[in-house]
Protein backbone atom coordinates (compact mmCIF):
# COMPACT_ATOMS: atom_id res chain seq x y z
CA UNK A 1 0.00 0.00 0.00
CA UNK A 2 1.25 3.49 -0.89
CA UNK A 3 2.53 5.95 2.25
CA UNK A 4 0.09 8.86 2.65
CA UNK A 5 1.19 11.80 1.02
CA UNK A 6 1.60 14.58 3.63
CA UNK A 7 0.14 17.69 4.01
CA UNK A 8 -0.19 20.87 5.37
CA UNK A 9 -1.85 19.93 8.25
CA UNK A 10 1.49 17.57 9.19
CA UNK A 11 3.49 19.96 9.03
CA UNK A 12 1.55 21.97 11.55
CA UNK A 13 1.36 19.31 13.66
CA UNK A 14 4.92 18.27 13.56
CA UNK A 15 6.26 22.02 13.90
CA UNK A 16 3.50 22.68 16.45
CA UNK A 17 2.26 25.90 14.72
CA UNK A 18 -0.66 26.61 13.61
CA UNK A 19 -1.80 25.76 9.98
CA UNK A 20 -2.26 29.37 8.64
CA UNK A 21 1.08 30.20 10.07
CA UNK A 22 2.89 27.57 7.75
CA UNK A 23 0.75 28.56 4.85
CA UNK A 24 1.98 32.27 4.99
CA UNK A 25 5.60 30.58 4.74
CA UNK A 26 5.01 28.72 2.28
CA UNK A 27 3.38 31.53 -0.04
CA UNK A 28 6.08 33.70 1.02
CA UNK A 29 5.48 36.03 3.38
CA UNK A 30 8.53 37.84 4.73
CA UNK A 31 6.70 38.61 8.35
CA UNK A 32 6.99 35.49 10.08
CA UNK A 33 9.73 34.85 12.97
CA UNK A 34 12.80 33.25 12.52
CA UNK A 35 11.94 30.85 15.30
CA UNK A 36 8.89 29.92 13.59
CA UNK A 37 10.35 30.00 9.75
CA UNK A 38 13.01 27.36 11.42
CA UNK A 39 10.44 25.04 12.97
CA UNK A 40 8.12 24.98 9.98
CA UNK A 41 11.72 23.80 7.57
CA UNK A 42 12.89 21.45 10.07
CA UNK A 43 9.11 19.77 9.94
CA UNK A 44 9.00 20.12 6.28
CA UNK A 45 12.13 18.62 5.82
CA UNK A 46 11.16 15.79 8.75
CA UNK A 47 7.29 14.95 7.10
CA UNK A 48 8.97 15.04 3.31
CA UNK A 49 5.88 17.16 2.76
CA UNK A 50 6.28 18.70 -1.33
CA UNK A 51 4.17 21.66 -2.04
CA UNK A 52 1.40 21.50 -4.69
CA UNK A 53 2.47 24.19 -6.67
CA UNK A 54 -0.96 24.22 -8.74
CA UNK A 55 -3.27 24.61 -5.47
CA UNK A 56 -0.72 27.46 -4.23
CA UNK A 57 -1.03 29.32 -7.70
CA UNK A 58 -4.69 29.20 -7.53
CA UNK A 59 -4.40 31.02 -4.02
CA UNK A 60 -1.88 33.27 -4.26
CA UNK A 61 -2.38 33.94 -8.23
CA UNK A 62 1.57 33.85 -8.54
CA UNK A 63 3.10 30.93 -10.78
CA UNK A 64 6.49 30.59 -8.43
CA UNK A 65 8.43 31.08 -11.64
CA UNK A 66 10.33 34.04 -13.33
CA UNK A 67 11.64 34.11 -17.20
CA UNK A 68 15.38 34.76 -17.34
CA UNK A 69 15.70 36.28 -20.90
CA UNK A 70 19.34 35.94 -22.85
CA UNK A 71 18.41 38.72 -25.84
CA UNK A 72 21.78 37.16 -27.46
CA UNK A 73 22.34 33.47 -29.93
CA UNK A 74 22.48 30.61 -28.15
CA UNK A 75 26.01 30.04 -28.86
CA UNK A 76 26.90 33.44 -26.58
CA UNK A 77 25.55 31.41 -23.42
CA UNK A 78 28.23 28.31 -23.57
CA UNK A 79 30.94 30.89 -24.97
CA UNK A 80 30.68 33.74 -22.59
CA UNK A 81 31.34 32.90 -18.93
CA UNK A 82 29.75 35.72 -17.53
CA UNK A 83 26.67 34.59 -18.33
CA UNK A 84 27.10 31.34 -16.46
CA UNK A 85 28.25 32.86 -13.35
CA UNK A 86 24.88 35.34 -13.74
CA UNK A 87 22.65 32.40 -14.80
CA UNK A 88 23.94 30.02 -11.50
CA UNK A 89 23.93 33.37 -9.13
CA UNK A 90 20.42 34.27 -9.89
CA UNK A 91 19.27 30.30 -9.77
CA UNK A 92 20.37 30.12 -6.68
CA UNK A 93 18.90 33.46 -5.40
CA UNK A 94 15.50 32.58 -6.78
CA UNK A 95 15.99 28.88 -5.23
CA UNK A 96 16.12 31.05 -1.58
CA UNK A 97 12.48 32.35 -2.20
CA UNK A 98 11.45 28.61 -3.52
CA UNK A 99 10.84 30.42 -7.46
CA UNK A 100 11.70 28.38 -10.58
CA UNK A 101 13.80 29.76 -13.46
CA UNK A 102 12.51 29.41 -17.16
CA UNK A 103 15.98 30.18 -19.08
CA UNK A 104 14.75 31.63 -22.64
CA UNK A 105 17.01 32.77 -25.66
CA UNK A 106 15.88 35.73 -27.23
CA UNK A 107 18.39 36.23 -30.11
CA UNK A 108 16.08 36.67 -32.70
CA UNK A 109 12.92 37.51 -34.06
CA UNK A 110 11.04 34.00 -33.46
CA UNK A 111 12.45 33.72 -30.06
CA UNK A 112 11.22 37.41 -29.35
CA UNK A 113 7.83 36.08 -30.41
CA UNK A 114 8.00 32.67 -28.32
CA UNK A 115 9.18 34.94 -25.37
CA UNK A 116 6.25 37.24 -25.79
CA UNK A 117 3.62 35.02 -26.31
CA UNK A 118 4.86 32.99 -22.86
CA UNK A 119 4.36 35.94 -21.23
CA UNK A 120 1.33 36.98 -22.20
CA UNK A 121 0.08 33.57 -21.17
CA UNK A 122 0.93 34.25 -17.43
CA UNK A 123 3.47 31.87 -17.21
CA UNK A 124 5.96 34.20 -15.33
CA UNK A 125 5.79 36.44 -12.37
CA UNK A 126 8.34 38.60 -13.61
CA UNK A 127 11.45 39.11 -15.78
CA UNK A 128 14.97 39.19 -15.86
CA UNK A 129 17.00 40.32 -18.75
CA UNK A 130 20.15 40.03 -19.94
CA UNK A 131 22.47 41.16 -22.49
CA UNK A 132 19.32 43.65 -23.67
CA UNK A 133 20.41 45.64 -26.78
CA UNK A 134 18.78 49.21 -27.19
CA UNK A 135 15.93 49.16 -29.53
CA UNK A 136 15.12 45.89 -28.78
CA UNK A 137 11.62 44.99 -30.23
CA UNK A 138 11.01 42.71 -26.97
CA UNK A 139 10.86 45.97 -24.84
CA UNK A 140 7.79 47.28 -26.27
CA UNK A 141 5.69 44.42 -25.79
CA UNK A 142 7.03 43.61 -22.07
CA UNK A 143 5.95 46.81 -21.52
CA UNK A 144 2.50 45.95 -22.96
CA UNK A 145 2.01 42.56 -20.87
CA UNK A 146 2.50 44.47 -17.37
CA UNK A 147 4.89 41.79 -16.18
CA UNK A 148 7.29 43.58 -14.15
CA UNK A 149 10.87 43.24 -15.44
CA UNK A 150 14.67 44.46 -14.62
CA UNK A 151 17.67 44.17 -16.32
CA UNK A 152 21.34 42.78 -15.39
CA UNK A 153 22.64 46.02 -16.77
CA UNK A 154 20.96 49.14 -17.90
CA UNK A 155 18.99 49.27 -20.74
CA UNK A 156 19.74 52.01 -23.00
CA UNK A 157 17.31 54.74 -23.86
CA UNK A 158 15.10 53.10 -20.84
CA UNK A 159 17.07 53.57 -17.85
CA UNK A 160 14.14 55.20 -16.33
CA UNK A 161 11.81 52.72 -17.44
CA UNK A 162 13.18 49.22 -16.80
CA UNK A 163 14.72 49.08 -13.02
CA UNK A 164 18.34 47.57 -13.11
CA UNK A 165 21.66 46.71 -11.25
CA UNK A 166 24.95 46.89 -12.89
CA UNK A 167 28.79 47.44 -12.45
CA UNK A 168 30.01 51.10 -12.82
CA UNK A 169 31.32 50.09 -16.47
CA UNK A 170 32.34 53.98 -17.30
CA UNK A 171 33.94 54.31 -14.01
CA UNK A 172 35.73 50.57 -14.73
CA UNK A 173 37.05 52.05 -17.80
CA UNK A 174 38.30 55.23 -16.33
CA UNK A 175 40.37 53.18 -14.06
CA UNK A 176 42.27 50.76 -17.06
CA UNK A 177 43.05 53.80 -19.22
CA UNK A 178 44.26 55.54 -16.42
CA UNK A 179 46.53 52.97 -15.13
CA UNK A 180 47.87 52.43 -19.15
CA UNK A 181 48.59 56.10 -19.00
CA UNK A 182 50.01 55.74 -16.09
CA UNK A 183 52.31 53.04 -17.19
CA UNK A 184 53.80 55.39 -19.82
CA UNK A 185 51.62 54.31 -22.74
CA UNK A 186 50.86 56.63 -25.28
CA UNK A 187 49.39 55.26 -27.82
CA UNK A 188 46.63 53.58 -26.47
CA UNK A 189 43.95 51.96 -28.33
CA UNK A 190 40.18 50.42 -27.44
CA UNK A 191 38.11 47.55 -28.66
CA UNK A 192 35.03 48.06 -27.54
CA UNK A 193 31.88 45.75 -27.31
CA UNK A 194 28.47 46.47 -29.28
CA UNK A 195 27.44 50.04 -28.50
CA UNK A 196 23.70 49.23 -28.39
CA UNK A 197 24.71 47.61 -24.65
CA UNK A 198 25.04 49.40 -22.23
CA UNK A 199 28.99 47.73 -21.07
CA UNK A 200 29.86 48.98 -25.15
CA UNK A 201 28.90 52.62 -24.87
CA UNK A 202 29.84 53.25 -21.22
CA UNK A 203 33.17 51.69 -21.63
CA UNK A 204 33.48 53.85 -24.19
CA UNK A 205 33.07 56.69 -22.66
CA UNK A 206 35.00 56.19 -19.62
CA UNK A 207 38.20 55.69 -22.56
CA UNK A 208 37.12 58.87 -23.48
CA UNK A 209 36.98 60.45 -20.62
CA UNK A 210 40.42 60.01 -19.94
CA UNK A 211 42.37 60.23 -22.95
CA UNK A 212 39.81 63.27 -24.33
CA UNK A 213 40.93 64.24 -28.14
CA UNK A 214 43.68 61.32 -28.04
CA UNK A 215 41.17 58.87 -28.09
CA UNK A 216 40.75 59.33 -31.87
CA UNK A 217 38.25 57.61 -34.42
CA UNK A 218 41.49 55.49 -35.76
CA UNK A 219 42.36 54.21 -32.64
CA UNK A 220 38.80 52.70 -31.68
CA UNK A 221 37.67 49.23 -33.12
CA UNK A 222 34.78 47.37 -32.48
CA UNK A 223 34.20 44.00 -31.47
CA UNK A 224 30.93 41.36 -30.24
CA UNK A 225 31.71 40.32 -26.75
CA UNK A 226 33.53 37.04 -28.28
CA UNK A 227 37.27 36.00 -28.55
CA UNK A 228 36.87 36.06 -32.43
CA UNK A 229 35.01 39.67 -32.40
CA UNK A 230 38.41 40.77 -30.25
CA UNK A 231 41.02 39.11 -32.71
CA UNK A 232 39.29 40.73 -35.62
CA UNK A 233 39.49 44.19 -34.27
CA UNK A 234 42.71 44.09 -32.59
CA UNK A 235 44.34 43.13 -36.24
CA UNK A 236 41.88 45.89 -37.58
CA UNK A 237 43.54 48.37 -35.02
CA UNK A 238 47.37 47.35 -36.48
CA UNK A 239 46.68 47.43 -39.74
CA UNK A 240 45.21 51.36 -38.88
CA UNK A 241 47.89 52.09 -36.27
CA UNK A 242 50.57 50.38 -36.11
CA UNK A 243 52.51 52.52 -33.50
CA UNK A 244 49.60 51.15 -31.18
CA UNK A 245 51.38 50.31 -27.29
CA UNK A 246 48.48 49.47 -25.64
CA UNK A 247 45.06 48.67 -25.95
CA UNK A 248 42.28 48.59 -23.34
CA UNK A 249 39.73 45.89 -24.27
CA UNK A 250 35.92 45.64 -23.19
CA UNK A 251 35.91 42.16 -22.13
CA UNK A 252 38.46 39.55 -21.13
CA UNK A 253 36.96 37.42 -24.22
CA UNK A 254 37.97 39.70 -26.68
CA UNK A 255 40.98 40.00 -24.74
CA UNK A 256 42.02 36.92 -25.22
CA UNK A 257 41.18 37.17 -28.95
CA UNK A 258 43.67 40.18 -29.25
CA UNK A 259 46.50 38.78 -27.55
CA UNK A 260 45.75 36.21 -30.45
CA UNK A 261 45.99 38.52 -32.88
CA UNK A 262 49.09 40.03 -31.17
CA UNK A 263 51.20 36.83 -31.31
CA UNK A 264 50.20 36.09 -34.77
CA UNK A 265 51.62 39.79 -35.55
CA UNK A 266 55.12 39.00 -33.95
CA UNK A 267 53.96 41.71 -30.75
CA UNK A 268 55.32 41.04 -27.51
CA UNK A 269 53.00 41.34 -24.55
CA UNK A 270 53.56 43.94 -22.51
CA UNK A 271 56.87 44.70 -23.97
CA UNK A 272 55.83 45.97 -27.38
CA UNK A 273 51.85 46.29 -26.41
CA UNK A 274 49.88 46.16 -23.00
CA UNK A 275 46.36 44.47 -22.73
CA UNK A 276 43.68 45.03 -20.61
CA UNK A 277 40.52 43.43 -20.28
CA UNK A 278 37.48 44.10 -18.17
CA UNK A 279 35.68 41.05 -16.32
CA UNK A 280 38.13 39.24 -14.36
CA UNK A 281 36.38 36.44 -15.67
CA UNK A 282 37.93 32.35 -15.63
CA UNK A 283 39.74 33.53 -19.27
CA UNK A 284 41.63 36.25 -17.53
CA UNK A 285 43.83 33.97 -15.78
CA UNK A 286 43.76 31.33 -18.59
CA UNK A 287 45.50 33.34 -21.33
CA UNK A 288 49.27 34.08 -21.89
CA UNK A 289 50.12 35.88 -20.38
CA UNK A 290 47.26 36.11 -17.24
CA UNK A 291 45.29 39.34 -18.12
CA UNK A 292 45.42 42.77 -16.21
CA UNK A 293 41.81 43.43 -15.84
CA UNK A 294 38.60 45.44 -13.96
CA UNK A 295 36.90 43.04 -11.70
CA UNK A 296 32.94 43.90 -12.09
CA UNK A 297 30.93 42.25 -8.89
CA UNK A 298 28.99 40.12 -11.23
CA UNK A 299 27.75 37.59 -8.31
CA UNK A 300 26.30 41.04 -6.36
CA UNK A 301 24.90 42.50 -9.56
CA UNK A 302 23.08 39.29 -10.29
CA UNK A 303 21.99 39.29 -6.57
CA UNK A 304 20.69 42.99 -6.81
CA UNK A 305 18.97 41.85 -9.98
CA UNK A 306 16.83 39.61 -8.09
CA UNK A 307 16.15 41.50 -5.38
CA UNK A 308 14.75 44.35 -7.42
CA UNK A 309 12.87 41.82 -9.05
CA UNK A 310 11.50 40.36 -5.68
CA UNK A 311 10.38 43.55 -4.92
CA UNK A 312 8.85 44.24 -7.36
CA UNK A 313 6.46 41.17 -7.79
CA UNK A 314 6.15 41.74 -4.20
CA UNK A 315 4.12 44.80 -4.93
CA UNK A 316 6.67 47.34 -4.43
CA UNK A 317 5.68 50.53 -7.00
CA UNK A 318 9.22 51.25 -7.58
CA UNK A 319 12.83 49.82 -7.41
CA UNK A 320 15.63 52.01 -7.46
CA UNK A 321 18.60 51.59 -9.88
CA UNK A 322 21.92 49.71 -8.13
CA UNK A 323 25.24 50.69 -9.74
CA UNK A 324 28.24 48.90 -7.75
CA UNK A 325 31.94 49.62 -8.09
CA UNK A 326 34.29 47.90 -9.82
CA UNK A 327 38.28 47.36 -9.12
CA UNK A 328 41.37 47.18 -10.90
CA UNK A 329 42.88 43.47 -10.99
CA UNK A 330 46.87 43.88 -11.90
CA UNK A 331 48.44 41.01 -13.40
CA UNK A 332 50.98 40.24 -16.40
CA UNK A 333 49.93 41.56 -19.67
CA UNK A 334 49.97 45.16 -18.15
């Protein structure tokens, strides 16, 4: 004969609480006592008692899940390894609070369509987005479905619109050309990522900032956030400027794809030209030599992501933005 399943009442019983007490844990609520949150897990965990998602939805009209949108190919998610660190941070987050993560790619048209029409069917209590490009078509129509959202990173053109927690990525950059500078480069060059994100056109600008009208049009390339995109650009940026002696580099990816390009040009590194990155990802201390980088907090940003988002679907009316500082990581190729 099958064991009973157990229920809510067993729980009570075992934790010696009352019923409507362990119901307002398990739905969520915050306001209960530590003593009693404790008592209620350790009867939970001692009845094996599962909760019936279905019957809680019905009650609390929440579906205990959130949609973690990637607006980038599928390929990006295995290559990049901030995304991984993100994706496992904000898992585990979500686990705290006993919500489910629906990971969906968004890198084109029909998966901006699949996304949409997921959310539209109340499948999600709220959003998280990453890697959002400006003018992304997906933005309109989140707006339209009401579900609240916030993005790892600000989106541009909505900062005011879309809460969001990021790294200070101008500040970041201010600190790498500074320290090249510093180092007695003077001709130093950028490879930037995709200026429709917001890590592209603030890193950018933080170059800028420093270097003012010596950060010149010739000694700016462009690359995609992948090791490829950076090996392209950096031989791009020789081919332009030879006289180049260092180059500050938006990601450690790309990094790694310019000291690539580097090698293959007969360039010593840091002798002849200094690299650095921004991450302090796994590849900075894979390559040859280990990458001087910016560390960005990305575990607290993805934390702060999910908070706001909390909050939000909580019923908070408002989230303020979260913008955390990043750090200079010295190492070998600078």
């Amino acid at each position: 004969m099958s064991r009973r399943r157990p229920t809510i009442h067993d729980v009570a019983a075992a934790a010696g609480i009352s019923r409507g007490t362990v119901s307002r844990v398990l739905n969520g609520d915050r306001y209960v006592s530590t003593a009693a949150r404790a008592a209620i897990e350790r009867a939970i965990a001692e009845t094996g008692y599962v909760v019936n998602r279905n019957a809680r939805s019905l009650v609390t009209q929440r579906t205990g899940s959130v949609a973690l949108v990637l607006s980038e190919p599928q390929e990006k998610l295995f290559e990049d390894p901030n995304f991984s660190v993100m994706l496992r941070t904000a898992t585990q987050r979500l686990a705290q609070r006993d919500v489910c993560v629906v990971l969906m790619i968004a890198g084109d048209a029909g998966d901006r369509e699949r996304v949409v029409r997921y959310l539209r069917g109340g499948h999600a209590d709220g959003v998280l987005l990453f890697s959002t490009h400006a003018g992304d078509p997906l933005l309109d129509a989140l707006e339209r479905s009401g579900v609240p959202a916030v993005a790892c990173g600000a989106v541009l053109g909505r900062e005011t619109v879309i809460p969001y927690a990021a790294a200070d990525d101008r500040e970041g950059a201010r600190q790498m050309t500074r320290y090249l500078a510093g180092q007695g480069r003077r001709r130093i060059a950028t490879i930037t990522g995709p200026l429709d994100t917001p890590g592209g056109l603030r890193r950018l600008e933080g170059f800028a900032d420093v270097l003012g009208r010596r950060a010149t049009k010739k000694l700016i390339a462009h690359g995609d956030y992948t090791r490829r995109g950076g090996e392209l650009a950096m031989a791009e940026l020789l081919e332009r400027s030879p006289a180049i002696d260092a180059v500050f580099v938006g990601s450690d990816l790309m990094a790694a794809g310019a000291l690539a390009a580097l090698r293959a040009a007969g360039r010593r590194v840091p002798e002849d030209v200094a690299v650095g990155g921004f991450d302090d990802s796994a590849v900075a201390v894979s390559t040859h030599p280990p990458l001087t980088t910016i560390r960005q907090p990305l575990e607290q940003v993805a934390k702060e992501t999910v908070r706001l988002l909390l909050d939000l679907v909580d019923g908070a009316e408002s989230v303020e933005p979260v913008i955390l500082p990043t750090e200079l990581v010295i190492r070998e190729s600078a």
